[in-house]
Protein backbone atom coordinates (compact mmCIF):
# COMPACT_ATOMS: atom_id res chain seq x y z
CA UNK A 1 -158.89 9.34 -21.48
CA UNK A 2 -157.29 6.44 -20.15
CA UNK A 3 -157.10 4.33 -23.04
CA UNK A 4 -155.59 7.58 -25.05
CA UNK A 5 -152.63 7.69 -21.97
CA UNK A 6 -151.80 4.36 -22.31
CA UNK A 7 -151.48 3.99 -26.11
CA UNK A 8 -149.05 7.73 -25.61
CA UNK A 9 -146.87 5.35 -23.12
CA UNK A 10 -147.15 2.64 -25.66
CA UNK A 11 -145.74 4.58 -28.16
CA UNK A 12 -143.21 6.69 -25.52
CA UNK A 13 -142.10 3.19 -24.41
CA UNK A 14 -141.61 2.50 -28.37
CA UNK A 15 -139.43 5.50 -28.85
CA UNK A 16 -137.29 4.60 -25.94
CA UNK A 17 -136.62 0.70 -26.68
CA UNK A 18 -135.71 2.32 -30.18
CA UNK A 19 -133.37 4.38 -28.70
CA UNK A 20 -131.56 1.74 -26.37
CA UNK A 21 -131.45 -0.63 -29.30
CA UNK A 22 -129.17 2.19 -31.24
CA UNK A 23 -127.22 2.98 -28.00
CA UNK A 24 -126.35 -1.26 -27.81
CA UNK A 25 -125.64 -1.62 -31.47
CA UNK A 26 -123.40 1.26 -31.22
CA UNK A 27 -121.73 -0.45 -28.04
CA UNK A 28 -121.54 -3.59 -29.83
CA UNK A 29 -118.70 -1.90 -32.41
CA UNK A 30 -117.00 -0.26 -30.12
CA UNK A 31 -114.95 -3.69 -29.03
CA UNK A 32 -113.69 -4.00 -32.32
CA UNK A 33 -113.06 -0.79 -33.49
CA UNK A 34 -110.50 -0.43 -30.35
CA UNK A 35 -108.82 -3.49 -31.53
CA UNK A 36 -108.55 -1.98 -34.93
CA UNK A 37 -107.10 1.03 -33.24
CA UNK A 38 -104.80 -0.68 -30.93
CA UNK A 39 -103.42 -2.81 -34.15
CA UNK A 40 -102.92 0.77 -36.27
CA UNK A 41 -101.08 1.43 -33.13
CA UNK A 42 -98.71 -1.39 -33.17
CA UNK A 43 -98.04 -1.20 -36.99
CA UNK A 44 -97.18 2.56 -37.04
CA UNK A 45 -94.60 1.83 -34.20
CA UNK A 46 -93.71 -1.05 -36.04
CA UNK A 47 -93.21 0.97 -39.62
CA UNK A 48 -91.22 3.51 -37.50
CA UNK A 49 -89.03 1.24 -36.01
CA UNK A 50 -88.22 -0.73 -39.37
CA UNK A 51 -87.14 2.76 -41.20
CA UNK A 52 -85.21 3.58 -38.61
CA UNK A 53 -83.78 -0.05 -38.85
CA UNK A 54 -82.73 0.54 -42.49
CA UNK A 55 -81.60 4.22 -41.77
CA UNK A 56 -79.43 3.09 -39.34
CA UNK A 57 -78.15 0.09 -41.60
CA UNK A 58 -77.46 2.48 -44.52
CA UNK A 59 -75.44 5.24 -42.81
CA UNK A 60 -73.48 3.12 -40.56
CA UNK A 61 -70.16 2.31 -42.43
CA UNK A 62 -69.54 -1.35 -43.72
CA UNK A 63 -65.85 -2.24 -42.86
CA UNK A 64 -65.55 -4.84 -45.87
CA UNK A 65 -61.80 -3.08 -46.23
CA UNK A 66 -60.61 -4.75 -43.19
CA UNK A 67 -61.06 -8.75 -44.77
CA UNK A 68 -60.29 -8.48 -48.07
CA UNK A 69 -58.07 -10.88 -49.10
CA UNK A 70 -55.71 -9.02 -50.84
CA UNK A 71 -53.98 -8.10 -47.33
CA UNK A 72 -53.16 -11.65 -47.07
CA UNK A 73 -51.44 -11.84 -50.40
CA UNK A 74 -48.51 -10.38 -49.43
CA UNK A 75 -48.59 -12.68 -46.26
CA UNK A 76 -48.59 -16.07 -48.41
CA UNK A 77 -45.63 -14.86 -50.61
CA UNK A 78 -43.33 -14.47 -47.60
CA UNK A 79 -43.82 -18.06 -47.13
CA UNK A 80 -43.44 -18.96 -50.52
CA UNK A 81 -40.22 -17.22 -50.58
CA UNK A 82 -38.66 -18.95 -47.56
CA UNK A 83 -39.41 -22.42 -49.11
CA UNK A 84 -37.64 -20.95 -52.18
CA UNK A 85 -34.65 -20.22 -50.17
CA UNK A 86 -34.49 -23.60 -48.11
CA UNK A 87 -34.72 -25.51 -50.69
CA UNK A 88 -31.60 -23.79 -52.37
């Protein structure tokens, strides 16, 4: 019977490398797949941030109706209309 006992370790001994092989390969993708989380991370708080960007761009109020250049008009014909009158 001791020949019969060693092949059943031989083949325990098998089972269990098989085992540890799995256990290693399935430590081997573990490195990466954090990464991959970590970077789905960083691009959902970056997606967030840039609509909230362009939310904030769209409802705050553009004050283009403080330059336009028609205020100025008025301005330049003053002056015109000084020269007018010293040259008279």
């Amino acid at each position: 019977m001791g020949v019969i006992s060693k092949i059943m370790e031989l083949i325990e001994m098998s089972r269990i490398n098989e085992i540890l092989d799995r256990r290693d390969a399935e430590n081997a993708k573990k490195p990466a797949t954090i990464i991959l989380w970590i970077l789905a991370a960083i691009g959902a708080v970056a997606a967030v941030a840039g609509i909230a960007f362009l939310v904030y761009r769209y409802m705050t109020p553009a004050f283009e109706d403080d330059y336009y250049d028609d205020d100025f008009d008025d301005f330049e014909d003053d002056f015109e209309d000084e020269d007018l009158t010293k040259e008279s």
